[in-house]
C-alpha atoms as a PDB file:
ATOM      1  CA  UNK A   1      -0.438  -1.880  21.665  1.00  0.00           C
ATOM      2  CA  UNK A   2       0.983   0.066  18.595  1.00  0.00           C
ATOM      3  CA  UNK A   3      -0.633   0.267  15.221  1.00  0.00           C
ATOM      4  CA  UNK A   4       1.159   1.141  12.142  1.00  0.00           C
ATOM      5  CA  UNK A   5      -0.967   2.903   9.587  1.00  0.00           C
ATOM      6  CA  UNK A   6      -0.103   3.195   5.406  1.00  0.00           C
ATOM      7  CA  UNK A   7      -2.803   5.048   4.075  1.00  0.00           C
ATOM      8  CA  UNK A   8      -3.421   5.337   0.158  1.00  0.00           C
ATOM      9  CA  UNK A   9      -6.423   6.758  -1.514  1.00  0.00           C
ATOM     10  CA  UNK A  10      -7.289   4.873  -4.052  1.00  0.00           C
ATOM     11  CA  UNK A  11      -8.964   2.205  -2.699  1.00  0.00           C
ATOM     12  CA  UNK A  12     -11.344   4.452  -0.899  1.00  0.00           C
ATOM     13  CA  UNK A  13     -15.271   4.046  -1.159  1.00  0.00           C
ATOM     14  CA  UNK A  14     -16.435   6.207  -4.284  1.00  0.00           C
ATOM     15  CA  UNK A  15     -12.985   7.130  -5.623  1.00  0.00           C
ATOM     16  CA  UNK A  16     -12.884   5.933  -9.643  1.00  0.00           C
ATOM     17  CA  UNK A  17     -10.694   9.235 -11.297  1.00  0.00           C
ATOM     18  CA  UNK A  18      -7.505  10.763 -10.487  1.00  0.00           C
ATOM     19  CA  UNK A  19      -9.148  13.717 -10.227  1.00  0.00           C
ATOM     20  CA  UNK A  20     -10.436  12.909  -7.340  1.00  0.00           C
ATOM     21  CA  UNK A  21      -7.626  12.235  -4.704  1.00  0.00           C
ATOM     22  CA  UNK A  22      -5.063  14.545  -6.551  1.00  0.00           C
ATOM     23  CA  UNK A  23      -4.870  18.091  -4.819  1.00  0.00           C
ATOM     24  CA  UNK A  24      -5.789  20.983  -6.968  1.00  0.00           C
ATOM     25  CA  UNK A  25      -8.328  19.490  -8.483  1.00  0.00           C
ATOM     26  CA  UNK A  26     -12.228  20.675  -7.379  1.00  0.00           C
ATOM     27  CA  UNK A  27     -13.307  16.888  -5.823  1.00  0.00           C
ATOM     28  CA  UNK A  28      -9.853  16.278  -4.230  1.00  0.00           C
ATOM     29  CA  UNK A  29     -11.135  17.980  -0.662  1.00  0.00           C
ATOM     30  CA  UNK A  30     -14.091  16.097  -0.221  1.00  0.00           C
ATOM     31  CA  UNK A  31     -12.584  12.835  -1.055  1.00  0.00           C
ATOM     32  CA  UNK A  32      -9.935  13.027   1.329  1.00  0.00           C
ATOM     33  CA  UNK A  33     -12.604  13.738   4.041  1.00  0.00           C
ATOM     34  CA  UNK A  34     -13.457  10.148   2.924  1.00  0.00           C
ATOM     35  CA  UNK A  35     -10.006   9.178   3.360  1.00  0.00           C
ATOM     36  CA  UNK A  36      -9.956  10.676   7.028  1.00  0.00           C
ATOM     37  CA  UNK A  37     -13.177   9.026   8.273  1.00  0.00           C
ATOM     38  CA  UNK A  38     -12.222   5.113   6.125  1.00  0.00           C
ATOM     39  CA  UNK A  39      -8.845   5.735   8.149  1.00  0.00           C
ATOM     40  CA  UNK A  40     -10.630   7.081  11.246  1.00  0.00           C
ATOM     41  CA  UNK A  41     -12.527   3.776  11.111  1.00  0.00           C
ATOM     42  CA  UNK A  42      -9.530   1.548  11.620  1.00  0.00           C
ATOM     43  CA  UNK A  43      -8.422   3.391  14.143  1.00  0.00           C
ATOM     44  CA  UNK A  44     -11.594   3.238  16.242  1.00  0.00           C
ATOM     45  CA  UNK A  45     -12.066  -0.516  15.415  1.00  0.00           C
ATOM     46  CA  UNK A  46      -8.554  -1.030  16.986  1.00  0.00           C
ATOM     47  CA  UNK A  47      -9.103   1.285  20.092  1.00  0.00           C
ATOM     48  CA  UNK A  48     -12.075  -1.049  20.473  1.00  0.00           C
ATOM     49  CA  UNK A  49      -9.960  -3.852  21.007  1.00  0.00           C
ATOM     50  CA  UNK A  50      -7.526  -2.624  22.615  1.00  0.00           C
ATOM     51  CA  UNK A  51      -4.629  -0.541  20.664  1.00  0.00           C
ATOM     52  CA  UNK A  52      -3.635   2.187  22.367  1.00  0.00           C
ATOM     53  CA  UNK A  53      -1.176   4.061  19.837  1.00  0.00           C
ATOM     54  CA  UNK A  54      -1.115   4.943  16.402  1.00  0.00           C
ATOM     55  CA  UNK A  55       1.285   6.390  13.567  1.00  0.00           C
ATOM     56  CA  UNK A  56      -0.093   7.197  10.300  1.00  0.00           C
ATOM     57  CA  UNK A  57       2.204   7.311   7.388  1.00  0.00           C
ATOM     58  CA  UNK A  58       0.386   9.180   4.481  1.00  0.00           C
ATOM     59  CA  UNK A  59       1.472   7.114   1.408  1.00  0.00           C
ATOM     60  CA  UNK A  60      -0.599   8.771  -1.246  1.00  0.00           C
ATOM     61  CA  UNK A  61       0.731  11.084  -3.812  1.00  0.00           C
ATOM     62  CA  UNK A  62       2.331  13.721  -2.263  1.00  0.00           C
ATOM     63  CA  UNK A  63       1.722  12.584   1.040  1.00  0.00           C
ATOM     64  CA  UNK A  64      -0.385  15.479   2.365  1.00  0.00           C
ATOM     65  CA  UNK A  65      -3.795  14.016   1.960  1.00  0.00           C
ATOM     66  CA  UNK A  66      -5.232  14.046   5.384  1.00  0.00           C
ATOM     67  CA  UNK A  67      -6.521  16.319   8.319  1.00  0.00           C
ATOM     68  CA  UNK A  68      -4.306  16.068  10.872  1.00  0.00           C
ATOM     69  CA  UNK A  69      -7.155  17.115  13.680  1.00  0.00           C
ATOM     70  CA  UNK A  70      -9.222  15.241  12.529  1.00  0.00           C
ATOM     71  CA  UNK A  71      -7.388  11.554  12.924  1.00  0.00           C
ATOM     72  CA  UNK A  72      -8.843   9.896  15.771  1.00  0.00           C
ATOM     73  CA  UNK A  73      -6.784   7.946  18.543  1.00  0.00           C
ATOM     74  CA  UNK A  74      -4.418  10.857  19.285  1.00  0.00           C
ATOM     75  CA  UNK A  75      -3.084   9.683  16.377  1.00  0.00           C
ATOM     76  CA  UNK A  76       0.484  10.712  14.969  1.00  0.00           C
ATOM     77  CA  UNK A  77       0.426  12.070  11.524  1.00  0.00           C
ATOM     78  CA  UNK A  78       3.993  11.129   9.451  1.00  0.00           C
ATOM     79  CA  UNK A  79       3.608  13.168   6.130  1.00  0.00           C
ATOM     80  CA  UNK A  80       5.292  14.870   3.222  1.00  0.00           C
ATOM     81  CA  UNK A  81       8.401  14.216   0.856  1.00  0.00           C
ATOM     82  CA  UNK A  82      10.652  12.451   0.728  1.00  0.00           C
ATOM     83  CA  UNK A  83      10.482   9.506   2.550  1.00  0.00           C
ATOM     84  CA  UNK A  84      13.515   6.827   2.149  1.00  0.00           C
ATOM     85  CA  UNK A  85      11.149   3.816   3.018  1.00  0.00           C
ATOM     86  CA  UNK A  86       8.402   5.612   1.494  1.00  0.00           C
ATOM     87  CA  UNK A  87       5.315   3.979   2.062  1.00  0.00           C
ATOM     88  CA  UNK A  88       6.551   1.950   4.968  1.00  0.00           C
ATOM     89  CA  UNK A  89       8.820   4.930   6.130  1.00  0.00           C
ATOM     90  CA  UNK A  90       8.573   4.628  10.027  1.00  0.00           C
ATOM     91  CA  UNK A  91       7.689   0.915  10.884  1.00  0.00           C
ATOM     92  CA  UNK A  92       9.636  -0.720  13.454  1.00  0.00           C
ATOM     93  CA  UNK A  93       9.424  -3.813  15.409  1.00  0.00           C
ATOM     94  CA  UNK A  94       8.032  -1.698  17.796  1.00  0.00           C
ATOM     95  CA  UNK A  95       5.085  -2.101  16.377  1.00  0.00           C
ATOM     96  CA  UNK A  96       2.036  -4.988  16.574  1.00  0.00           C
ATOM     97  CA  UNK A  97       0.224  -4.713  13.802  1.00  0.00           C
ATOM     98  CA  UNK A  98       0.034  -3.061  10.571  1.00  0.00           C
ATOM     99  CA  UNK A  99      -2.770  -2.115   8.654  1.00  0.00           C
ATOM    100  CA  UNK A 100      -3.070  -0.911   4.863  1.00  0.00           C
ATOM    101  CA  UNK A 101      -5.967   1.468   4.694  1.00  0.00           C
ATOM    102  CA  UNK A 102      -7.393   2.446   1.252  1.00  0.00           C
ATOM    103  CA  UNK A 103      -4.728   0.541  -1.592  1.00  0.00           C
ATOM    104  CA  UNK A 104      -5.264  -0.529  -4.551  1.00  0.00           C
ATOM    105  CA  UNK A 105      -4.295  -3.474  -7.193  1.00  0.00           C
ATOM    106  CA  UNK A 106      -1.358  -3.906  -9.390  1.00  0.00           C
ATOM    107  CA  UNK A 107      -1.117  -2.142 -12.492  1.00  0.00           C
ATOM    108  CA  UNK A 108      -1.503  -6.274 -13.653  1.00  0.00           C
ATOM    109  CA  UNK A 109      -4.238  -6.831 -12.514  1.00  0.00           C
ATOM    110  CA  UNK A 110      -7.812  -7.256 -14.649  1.00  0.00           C
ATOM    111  CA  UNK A 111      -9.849  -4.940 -13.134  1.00  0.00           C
ATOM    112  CA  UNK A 112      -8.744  -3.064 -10.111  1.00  0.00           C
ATOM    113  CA  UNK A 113      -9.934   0.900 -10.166  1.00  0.00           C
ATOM    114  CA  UNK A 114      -6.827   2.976 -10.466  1.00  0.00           C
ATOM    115  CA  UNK A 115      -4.533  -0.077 -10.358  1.00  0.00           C
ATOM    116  CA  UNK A 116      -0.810   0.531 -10.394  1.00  0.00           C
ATOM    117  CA  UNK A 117       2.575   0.121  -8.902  1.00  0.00           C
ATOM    118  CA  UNK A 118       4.283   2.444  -7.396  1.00  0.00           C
ATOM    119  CA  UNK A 119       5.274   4.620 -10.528  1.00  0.00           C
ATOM    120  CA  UNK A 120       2.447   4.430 -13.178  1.00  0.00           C
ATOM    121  CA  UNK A 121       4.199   6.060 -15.404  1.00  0.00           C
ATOM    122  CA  UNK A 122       6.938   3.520 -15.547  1.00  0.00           C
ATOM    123  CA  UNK A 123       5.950   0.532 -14.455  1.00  0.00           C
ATOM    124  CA  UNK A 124       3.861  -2.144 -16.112  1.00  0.00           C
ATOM    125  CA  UNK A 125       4.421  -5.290 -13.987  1.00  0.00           C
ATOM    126  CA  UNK A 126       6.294  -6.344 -10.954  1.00  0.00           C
ATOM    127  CA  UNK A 127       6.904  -9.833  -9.820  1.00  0.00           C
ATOM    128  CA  UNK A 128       8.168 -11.052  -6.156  1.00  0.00           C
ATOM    129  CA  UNK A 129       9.342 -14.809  -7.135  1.00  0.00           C
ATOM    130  CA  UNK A 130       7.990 -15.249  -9.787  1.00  0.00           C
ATOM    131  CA  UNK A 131       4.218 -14.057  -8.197  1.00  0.00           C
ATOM    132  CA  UNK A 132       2.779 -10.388  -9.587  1.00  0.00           C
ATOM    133  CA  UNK A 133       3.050  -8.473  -7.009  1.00  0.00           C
ATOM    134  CA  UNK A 134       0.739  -5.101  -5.553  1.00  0.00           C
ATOM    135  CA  UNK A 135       2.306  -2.355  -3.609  1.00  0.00           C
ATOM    136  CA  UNK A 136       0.732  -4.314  -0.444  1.00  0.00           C
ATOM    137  CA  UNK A 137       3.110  -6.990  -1.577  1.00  0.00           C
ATOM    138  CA  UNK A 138       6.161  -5.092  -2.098  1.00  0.00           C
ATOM    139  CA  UNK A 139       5.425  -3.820   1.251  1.00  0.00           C
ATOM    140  CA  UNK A 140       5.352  -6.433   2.800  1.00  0.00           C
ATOM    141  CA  UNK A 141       9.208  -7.192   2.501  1.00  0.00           C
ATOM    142  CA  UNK A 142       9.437  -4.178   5.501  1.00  0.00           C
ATOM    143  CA  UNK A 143       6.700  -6.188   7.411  1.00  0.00           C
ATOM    144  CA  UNK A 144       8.692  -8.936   7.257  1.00  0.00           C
ATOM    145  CA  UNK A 145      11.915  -7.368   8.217  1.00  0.00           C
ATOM    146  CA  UNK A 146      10.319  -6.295  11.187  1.00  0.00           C
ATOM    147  CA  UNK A 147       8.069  -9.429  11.882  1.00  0.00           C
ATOM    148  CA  UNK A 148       5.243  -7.559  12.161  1.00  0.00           C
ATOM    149  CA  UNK A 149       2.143  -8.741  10.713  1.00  0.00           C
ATOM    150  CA  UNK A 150      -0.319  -7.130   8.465  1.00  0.00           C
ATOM    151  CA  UNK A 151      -3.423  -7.834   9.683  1.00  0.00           C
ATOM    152  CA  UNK A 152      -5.935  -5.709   7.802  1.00  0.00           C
ATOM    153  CA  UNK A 153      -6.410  -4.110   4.563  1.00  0.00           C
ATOM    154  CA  UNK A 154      -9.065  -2.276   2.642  1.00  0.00           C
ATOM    155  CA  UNK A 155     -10.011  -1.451  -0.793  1.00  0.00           C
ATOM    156  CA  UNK A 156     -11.381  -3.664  -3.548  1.00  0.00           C
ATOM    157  CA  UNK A 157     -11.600  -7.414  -4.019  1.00  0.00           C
ATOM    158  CA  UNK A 158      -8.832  -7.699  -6.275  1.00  0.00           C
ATOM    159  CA  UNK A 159      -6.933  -5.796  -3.463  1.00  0.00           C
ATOM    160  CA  UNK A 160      -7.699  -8.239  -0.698  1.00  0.00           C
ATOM    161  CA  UNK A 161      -6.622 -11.267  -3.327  1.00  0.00           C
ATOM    162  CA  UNK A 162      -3.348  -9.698  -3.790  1.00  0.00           C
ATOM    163  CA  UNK A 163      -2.447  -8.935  -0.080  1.00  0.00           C
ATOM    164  CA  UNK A 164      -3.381 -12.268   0.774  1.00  0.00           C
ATOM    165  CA  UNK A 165      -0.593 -14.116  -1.385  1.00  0.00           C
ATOM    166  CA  UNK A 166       1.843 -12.340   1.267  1.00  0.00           C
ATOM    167  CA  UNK A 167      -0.381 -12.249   4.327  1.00  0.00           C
ATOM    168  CA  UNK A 168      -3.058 -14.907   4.497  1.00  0.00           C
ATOM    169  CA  UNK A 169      -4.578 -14.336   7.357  1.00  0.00           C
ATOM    170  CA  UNK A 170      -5.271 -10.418   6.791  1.00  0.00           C
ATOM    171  CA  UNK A 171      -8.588  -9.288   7.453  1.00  0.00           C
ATOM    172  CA  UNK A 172      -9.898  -7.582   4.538  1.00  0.00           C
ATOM    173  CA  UNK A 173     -12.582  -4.457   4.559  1.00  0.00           C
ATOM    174  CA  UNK A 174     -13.583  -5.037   0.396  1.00  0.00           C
ATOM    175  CA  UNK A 175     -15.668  -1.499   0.333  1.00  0.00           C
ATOM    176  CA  UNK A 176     -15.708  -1.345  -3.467  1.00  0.00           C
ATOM    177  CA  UNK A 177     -16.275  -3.538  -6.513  1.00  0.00           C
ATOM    178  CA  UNK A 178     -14.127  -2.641  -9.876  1.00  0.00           C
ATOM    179  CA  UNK A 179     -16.135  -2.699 -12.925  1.00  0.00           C
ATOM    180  CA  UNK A 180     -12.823  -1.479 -14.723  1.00  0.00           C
ATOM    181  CA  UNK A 181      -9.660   0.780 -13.803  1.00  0.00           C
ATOM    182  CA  UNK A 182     -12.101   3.567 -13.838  1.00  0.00           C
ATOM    183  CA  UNK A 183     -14.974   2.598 -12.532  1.00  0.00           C
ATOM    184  CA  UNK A 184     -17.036   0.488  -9.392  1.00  0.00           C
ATOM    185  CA  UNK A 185     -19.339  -0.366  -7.494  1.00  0.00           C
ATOM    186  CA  UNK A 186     -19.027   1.303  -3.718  1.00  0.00           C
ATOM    187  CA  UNK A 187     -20.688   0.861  -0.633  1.00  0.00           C
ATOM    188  CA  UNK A 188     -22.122   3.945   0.889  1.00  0.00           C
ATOM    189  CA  UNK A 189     -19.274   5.659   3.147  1.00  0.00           C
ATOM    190  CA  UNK A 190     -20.717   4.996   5.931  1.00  0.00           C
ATOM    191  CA  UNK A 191     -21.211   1.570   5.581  1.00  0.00           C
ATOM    192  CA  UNK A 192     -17.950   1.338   4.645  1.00  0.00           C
ATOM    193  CA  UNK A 193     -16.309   3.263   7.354  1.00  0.00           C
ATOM    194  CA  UNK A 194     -18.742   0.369   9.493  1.00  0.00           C
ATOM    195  CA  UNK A 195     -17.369  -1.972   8.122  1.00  0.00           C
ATOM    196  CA  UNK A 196     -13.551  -1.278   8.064  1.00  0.00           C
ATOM    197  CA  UNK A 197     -13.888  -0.677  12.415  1.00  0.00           C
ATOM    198  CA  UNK A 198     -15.377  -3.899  12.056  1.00  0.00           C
ATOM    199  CA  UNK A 199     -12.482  -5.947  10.321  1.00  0.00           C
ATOM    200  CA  UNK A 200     -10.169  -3.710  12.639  1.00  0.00           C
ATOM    201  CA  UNK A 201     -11.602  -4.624  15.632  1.00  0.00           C
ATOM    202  CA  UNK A 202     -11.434  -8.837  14.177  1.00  0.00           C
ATOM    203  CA  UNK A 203      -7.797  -8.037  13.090  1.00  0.00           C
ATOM    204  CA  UNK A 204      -7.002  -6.920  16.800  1.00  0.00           C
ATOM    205  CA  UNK A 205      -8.507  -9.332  18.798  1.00  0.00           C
ATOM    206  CA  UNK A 206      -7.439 -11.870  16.350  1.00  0.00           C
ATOM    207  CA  UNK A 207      -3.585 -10.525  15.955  1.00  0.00           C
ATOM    208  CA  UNK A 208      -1.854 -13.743  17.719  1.00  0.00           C
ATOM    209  CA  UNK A 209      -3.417 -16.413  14.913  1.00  0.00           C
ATOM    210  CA  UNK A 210      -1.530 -13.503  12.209  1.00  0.00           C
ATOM    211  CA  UNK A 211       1.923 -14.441  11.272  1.00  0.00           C
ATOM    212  CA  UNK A 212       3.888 -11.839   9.884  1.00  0.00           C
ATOM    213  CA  UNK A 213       4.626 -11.962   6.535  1.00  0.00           C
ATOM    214  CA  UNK A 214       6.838 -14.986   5.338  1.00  0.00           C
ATOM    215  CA  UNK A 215       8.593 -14.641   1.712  1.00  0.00           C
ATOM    216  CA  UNK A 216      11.207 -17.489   0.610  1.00  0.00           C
ATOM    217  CA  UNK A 217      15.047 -15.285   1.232  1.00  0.00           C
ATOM    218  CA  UNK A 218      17.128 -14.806  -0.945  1.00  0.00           C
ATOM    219  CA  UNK A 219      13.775 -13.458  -3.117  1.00  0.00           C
ATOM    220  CA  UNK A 220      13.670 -11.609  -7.048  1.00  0.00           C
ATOM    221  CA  UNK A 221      11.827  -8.725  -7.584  1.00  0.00           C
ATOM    222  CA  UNK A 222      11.034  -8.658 -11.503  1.00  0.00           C
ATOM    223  CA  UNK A 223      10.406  -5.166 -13.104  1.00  0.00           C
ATOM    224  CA  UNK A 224       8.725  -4.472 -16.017  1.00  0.00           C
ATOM    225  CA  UNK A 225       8.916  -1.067 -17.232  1.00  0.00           C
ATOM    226  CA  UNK A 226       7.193   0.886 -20.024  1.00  0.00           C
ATOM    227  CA  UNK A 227       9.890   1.240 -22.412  1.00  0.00           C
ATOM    228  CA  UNK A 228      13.839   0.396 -22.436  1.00  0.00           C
ATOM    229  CA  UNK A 229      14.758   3.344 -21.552  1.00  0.00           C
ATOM    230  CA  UNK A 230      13.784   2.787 -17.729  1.00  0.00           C
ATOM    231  CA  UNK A 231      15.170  -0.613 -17.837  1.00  0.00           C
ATOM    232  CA  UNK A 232      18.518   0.830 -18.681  1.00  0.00           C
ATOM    233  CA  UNK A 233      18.095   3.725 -16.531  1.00  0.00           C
ATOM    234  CA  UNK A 234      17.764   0.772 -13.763  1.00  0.00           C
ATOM    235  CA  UNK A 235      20.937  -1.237 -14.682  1.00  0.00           C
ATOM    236  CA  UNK A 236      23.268   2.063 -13.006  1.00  0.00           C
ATOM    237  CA  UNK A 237      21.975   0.607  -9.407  1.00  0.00           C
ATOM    238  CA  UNK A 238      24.812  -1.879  -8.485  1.00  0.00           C
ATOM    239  CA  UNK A 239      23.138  -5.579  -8.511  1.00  0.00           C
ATOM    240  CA  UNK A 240      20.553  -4.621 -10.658  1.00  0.00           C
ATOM    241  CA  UNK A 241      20.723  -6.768 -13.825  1.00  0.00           C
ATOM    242  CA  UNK A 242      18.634  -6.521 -16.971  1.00  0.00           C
ATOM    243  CA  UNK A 243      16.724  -9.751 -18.195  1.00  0.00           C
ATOM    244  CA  UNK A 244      14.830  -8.403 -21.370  1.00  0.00           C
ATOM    245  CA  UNK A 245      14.495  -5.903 -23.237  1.00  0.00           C
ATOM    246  CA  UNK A 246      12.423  -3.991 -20.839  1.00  0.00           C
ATOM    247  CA  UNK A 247      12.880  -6.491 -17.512  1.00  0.00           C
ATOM    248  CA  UNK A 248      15.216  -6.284 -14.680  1.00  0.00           C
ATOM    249  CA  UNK A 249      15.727  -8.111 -11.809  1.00  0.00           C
ATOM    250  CA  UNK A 250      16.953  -7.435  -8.053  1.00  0.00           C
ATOM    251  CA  UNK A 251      17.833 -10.193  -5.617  1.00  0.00           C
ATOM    252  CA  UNK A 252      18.416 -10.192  -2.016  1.00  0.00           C
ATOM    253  CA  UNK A 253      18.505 -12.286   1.010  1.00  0.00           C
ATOM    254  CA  UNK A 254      17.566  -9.287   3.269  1.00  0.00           C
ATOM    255  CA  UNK A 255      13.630  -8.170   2.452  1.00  0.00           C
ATOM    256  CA  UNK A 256      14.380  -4.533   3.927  1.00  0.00           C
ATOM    257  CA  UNK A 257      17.862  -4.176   1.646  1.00  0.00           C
ATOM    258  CA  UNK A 258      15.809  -5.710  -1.063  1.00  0.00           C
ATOM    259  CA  UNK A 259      13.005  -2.789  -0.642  1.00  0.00           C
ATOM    260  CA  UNK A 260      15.230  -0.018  -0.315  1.00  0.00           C
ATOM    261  CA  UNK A 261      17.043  -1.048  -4.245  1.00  0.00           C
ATOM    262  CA  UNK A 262      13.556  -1.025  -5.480  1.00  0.00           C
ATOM    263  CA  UNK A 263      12.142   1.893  -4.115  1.00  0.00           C
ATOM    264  CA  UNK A 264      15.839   3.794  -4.922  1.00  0.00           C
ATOM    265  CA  UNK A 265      14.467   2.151  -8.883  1.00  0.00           C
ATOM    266  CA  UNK A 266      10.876   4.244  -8.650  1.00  0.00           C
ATOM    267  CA  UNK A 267      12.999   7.223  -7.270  1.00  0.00           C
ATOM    268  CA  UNK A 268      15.589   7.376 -10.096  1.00  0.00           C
ATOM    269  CA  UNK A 269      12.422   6.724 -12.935  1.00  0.00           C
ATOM    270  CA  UNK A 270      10.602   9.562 -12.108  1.00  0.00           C
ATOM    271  CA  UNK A 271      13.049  11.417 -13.493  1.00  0.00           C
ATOM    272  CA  UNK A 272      12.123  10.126 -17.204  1.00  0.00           C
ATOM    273  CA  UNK A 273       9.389  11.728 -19.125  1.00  0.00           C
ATOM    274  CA  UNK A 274       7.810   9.426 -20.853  1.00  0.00           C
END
């Protein structure tokens, strides 16, 4: 049985500051020894119930975040820049199951520490249909490319809400409360790391009652950027039209074609300053 792993760091127990799970900064190593033992967790739960192999894509910033000897289950480590499919970059139906290990909410959302999508700098609201949408959303077009479910995902309530509008039945591993984008309430790591093999180990021997994910085709992804100056930049990706002065929209009856426009969007608006 193969696992696929997308691993942020936001969502991890006791992370509230970008300081803290960007490298260079003094915290940044001993946070993503968090990372390593929340995603260690998963893995275990899994192995528990049966899984026997493992990729782990790092999503997170650069995509460097984690100690490769360290990852339990044999584990293969996919890391580094640039990644087409970015933080789905090497899911195939190959796969059973795909968990989201440490994300976060939508830069729309209330209260979610850290919440954003995708490009912060850019990006102030993205809608699937009509529905806000997470990066667990968004990724969950690939999923359901693939027809492979996504059966657990950890971080913070708000989290767990948002992945659920695309995959119901996920298990969810809530291991923090948000008090605000920069601050919450965490369990102790390793109650949290307990917790997350738990919900693993449900997810696994619970993966036939998980449907992949099922979102109505042809769907709309709605951006909302910053300024006009990224919804214009957006318009010089053929299909892409602009609805406002700061909206566009991309439509497409094939989820994975559909993902790769967007994600070739939060490629070309990182190259704004804003």
């Amino acid at each position: 049985m193969k696992i696929f792993i997308s691993s942020d760091m936001e969502g991890t127990a006791g992370v509230v500051d970008w300081n803290q799970c960007i490298a260079g900064n003094p915290d940044y190593n001993y946070y993503r020894g968090l990372l390593t033992k929340e995603i260690n967790a998963s893995i275990e739960g899994a192995m528990a119930a049966g899984a026997t192999e493992f990729l782990l894509n790092d999503s997170h910033s650069a995509m460097q975040n984690i100690f490769p000897d360290q990852l339990a289950g044999n584990a293969r480590y996919l890391s580094g820049k640039h990644k087409p499919m970015y933080m789905m970059q090497g899911l195939d139906s190959s796969y059973d199951a795909i968990f989201f290990i440490s994300y976060h909410g939508s830069m729309s959302s209330q209260a979610s520490v850290l919440s954003h999508t995708y490009n912060p700098r850019a990006i102030s609201e993205i809608k699937i249909n009509g529905q806000i949408a997470s990066e667990a959303g968004l990724n969950c077009l690939v999923a359901q490319h693939y027809g492979v479910p996504v059966v657990l995902v950890s971080g913070d309530e708000t989290t767990q809400i948002e992945t659920e509008v695309w995959s119901p039945d996920v298990k969810s591993a809530v291991v923090k409360k948000s008090i605000s984008r920069f601050a919450s309430d965490s369990m102790h790591p390793v109650q949290a790391c307990e917790l997350i093999k738990e919900k693993a180990t449900e997810a696994i021997k619970n993966l036939k009652s998980i449907s992949a994910p099922a979102i109505t085709l042809p769907a709309t992804i709605e951006i909302t950027f910053h300024n006009g100056d990224f919804a214009e930049q957006a318009t010089w990706i053929p299909g892409t039209v602009r609805t406002g002065a700061k909206t566009v929209e991309l439509t497409d009856s094939d989820p994975l074609n559909l993902f790769r426009r967007f994600i070739t969007t939060v490629f070309l608006s990182r190259t704004i300053v804003e």
